[in-house]
Protein backbone atom coordinates (compact mmCIF):
# COMPACT_ATOMS: atom_id res chain seq x y z
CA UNK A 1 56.09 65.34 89.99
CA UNK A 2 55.40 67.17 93.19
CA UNK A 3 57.37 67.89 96.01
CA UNK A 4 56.76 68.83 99.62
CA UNK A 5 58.38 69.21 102.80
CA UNK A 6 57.24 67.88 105.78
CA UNK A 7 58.07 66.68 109.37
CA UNK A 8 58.56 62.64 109.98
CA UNK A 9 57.18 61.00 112.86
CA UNK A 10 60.89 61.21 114.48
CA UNK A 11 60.68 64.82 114.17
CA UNK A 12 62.81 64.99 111.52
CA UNK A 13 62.29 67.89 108.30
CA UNK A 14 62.54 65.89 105.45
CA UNK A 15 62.01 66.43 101.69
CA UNK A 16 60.04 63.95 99.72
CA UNK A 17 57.79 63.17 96.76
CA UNK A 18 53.99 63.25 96.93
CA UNK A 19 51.89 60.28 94.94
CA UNK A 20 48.45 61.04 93.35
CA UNK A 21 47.53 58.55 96.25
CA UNK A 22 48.14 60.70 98.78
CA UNK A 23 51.44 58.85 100.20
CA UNK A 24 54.78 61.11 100.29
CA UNK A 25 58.13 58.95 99.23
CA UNK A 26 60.81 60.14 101.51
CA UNK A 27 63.92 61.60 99.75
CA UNK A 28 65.94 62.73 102.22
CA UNK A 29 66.98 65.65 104.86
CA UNK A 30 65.51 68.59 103.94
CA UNK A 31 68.33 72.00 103.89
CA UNK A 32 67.79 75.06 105.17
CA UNK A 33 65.95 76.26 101.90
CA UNK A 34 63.77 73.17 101.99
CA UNK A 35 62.68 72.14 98.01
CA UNK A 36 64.51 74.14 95.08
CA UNK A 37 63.12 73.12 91.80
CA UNK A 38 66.34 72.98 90.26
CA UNK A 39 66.66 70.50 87.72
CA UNK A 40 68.68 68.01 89.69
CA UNK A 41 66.58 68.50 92.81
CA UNK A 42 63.81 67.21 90.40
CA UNK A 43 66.47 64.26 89.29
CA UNK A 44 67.06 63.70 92.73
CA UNK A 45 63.29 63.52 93.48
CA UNK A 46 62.25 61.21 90.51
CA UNK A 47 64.93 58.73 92.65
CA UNK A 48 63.24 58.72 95.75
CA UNK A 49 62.75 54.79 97.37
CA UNK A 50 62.96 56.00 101.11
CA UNK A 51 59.91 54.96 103.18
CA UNK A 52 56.55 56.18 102.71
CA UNK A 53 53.99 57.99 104.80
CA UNK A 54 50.59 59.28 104.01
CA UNK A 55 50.20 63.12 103.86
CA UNK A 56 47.69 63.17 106.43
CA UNK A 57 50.00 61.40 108.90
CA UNK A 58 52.78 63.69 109.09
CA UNK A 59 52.88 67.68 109.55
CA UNK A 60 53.95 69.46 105.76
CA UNK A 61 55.38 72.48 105.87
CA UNK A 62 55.62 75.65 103.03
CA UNK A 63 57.77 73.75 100.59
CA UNK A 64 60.30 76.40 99.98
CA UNK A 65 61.72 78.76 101.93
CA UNK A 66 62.67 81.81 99.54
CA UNK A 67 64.78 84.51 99.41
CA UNK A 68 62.75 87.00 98.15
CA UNK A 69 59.05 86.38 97.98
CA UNK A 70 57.75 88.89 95.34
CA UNK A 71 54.22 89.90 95.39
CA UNK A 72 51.80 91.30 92.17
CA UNK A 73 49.33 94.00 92.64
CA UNK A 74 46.45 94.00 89.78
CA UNK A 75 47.48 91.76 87.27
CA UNK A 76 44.04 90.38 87.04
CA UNK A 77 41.84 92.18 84.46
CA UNK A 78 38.88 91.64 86.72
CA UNK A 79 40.65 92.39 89.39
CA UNK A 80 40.97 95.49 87.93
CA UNK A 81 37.61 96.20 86.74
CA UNK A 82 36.27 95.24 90.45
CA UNK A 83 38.49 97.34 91.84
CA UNK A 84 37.46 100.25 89.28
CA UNK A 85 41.26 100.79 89.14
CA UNK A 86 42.90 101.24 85.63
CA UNK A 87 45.05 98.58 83.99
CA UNK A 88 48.71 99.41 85.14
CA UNK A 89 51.05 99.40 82.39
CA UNK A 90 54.12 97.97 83.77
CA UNK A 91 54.11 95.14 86.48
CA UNK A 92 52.69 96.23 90.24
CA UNK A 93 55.68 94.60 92.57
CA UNK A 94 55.48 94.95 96.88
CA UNK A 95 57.26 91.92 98.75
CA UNK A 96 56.26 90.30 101.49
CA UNK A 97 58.22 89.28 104.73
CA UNK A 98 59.93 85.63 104.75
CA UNK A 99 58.59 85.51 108.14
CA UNK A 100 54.71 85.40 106.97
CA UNK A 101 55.35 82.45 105.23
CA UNK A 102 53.26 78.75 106.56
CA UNK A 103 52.16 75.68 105.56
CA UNK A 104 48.81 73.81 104.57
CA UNK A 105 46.43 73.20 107.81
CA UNK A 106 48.60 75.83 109.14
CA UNK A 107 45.93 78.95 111.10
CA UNK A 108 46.17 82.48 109.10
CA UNK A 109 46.03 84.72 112.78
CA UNK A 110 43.94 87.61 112.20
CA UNK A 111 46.42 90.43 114.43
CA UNK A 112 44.15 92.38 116.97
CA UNK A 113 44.37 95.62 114.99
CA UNK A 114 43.64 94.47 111.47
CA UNK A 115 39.46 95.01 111.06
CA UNK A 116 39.45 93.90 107.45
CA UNK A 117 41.83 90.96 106.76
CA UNK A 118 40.87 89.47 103.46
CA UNK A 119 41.83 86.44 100.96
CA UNK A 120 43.64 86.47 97.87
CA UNK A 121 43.81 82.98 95.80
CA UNK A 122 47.01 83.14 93.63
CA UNK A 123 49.38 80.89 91.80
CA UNK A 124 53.37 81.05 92.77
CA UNK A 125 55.53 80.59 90.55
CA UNK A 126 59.15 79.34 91.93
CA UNK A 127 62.43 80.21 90.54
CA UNK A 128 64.54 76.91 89.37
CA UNK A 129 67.65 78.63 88.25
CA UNK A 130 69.48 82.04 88.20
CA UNK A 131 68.06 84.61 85.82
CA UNK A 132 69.35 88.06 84.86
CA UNK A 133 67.75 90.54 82.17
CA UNK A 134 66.01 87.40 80.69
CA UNK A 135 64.64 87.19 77.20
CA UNK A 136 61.59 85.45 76.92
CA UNK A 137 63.00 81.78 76.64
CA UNK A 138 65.25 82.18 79.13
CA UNK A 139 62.36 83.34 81.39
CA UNK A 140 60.05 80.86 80.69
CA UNK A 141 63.11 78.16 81.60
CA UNK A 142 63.84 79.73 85.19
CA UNK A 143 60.14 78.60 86.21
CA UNK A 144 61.15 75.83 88.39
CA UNK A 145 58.03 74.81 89.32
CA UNK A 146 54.39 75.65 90.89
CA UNK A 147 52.57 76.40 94.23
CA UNK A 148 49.19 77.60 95.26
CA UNK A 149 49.98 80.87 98.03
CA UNK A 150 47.37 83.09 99.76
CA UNK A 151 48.28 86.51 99.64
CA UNK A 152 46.10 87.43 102.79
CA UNK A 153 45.91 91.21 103.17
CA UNK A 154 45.31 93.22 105.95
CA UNK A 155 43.29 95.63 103.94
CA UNK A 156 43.24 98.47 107.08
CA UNK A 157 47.27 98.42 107.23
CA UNK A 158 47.65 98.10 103.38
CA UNK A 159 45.18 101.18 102.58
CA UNK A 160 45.15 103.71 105.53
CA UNK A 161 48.20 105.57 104.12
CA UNK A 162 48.20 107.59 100.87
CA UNK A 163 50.23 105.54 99.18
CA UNK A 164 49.21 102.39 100.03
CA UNK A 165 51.69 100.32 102.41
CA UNK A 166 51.42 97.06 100.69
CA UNK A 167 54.02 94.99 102.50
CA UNK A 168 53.02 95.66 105.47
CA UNK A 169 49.74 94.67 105.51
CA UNK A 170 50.59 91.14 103.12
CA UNK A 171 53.30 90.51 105.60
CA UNK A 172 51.84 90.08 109.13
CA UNK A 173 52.79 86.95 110.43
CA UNK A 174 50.91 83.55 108.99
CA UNK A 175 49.56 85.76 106.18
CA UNK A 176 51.17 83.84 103.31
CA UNK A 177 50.55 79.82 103.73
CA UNK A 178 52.30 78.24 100.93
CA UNK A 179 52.02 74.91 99.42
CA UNK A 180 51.02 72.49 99.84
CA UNK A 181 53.69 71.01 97.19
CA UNK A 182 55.86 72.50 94.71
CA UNK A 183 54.06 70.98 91.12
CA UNK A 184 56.85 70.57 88.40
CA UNK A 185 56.55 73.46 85.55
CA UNK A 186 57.49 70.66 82.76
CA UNK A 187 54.53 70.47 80.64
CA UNK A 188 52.47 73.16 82.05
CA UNK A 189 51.05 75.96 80.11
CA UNK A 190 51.65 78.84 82.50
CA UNK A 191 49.47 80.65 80.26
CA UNK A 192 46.30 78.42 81.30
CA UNK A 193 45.58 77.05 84.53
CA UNK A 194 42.61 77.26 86.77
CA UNK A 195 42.00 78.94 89.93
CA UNK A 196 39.47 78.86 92.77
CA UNK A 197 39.14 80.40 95.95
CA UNK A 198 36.49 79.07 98.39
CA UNK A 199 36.06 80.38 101.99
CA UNK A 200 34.15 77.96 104.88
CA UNK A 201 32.97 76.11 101.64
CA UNK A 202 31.75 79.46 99.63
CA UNK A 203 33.33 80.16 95.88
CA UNK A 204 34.86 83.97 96.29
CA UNK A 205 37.16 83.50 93.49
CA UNK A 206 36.99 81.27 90.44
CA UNK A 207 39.35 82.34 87.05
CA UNK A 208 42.32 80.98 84.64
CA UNK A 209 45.79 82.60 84.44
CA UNK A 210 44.50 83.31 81.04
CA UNK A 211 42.89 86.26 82.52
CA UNK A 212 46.51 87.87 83.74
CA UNK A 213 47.64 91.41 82.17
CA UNK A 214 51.29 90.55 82.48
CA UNK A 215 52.18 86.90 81.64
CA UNK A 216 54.48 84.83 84.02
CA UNK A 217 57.09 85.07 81.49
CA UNK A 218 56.40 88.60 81.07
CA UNK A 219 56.54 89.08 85.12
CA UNK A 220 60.45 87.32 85.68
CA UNK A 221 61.72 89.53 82.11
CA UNK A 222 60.18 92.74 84.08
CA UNK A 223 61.55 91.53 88.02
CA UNK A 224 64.85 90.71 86.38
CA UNK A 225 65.64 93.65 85.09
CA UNK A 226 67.97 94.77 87.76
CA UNK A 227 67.33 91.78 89.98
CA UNK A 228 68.46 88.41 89.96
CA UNK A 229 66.12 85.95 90.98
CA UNK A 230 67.42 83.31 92.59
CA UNK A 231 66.31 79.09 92.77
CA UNK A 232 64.23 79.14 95.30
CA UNK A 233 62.21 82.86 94.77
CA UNK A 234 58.63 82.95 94.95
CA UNK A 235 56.64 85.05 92.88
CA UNK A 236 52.89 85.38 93.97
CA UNK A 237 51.27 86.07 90.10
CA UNK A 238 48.72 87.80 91.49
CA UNK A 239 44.62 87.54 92.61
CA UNK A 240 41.66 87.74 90.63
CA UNK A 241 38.27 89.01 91.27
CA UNK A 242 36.30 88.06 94.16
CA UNK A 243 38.06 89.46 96.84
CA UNK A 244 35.79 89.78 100.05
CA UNK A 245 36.97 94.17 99.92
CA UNK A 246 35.11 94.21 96.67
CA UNK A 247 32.39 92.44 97.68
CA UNK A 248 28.97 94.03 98.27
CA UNK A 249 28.64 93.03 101.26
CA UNK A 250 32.17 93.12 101.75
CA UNK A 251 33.22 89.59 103.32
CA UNK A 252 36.11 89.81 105.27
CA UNK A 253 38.02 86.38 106.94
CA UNK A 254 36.89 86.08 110.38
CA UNK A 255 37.42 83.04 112.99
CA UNK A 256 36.16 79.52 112.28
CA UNK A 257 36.68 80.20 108.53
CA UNK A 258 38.68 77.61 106.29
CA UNK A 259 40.09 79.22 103.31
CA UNK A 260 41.06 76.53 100.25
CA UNK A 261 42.94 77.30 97.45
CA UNK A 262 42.90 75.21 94.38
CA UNK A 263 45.43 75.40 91.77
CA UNK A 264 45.31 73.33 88.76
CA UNK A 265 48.02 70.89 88.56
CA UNK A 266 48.90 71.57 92.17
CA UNK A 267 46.02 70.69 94.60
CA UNK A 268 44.16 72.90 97.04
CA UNK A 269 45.72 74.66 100.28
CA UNK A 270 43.93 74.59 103.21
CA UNK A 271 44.34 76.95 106.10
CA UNK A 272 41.31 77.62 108.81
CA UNK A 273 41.56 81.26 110.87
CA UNK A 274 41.37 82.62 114.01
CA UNK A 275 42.07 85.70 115.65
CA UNK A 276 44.65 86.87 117.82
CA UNK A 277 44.15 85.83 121.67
């Protein structure tokens, strides 16, 4: 199943279930969280017989509106190795603001200071119930469901200080579009699914989740280890290689692109740019 939100034609936010034909179900007023992949907001879904709309017709939003959105630094191994950065031992975390969070077709605004904003292809991994200190079954249950999420990074804000201000860089607004549907985690290997970046039609980034140094499961056991994630978190799993900073020449987003995100499972996420007038 996959879930999205989405304004009607009235205007209304609603909540509703996307076909593989394209057509979203209607399954009722969306809250203030939008879609929580709990498991009877997945229930709830599977019931859906309100009236149906294509997905082209109607304006979808980022599914989810978290709590915490939790980003991960190098947890690609050829992130790493393009990077020429060592493999971190424990988890990299940074958040990003709520505030940068929008939809598919929605414009990533390049801000008038940032001179190297830059892509990052990633899969998101949504909370679907309460987890504390979780073994490794209990983390692998709290995956609600899955999202693709572009972790665009202002790479001038995120690296001119010593230590390397992360969130403020990932957080300016428009610089995480979400979506565009939350993919249920039932039958999903977490462990394998396929990833590809393309930019104005180019491949920058093409990988598996195979290729992460700290598992999903291993990711919610470390975050939860003094924090409760909540339904409704997002955790952005992190980027692979291909990132237009390592590129040679380096390839940073500029206006007119379209950058699509394909996740396996999910679908792909489209979002052109521009810069700031």
């Amino acid at each position: 199943m996959k879930a999205v939100r989405f304004v009607n034609p009235e205007g209304e936010t609603r909540i509703g279930a996307l076909g593989e034909d394209g057509t979203i179900t209607d399954a009722g007023p969306a809250g203030p969280l939008g879609f929580v992949p709990t498991t009877l907001a997945w229930d709830a879904l599977a019931q859906a017989d309100g009236p149906t709309v294509g997905a082209g017709d109607v304006k979808l939003l980022h599914p989810v509106v978290p709590n915490k959105l939790i980003g991960i630094g190098l947890n690609y191994r050829s992130h790493a190795e393009e990077s020429q950065l060592d493999i971190p031992t424990v988890p990299v975390i940074f958040a990003k603001f709520g505030s940068s969070l929008v939809g598919p077709g929605a414009e990533i605004v390049i801000p008038r200071e940032e001179t190297r904003p830059d892509y990052e292809g990633e899969v998101a991994v949504v909370i679907g119930q309460p987890v504390y200190r979780a073994d490794e079954d209990e983390a692998r249950a709290a995956v609600g469901g899955i999202a693709a999420i572009n972790d665009v990074s202002g790479r001038r804000a995120q690296l001119e200080t010593p230590l390397r201000q992360f969130t403020l860089g990932k957080s300016f607004d428009t610089f995480s579009p979400l979506g565009p549907c939350i993919a249920s985690a039932a039958g999903i290997d977490l462990a394998d699914i396929d990833l590809r970046t393309t930019v104005s039609g180019e491949v920058m980034q093409d990988a598996n989740t195979r290729d992460l140094i700290f598992s999903v499961v291993e990711l919610i056991q470390y975050i939860s280890q003094g924090v409760t994630l909540e339904p409704g978190d997002v955790i952005a799993t992190g980027t692979p290689s291909g990132v237009g900073d390592s590129r040679s020449p380096k390839r940073y987003l500029r206006e007119g692109d379209t950058v699509e995100i394909d996740v396996e499972g999910v679908g792909t996420l489209s979002n052109p740019v521009r810069n700031e007038r």
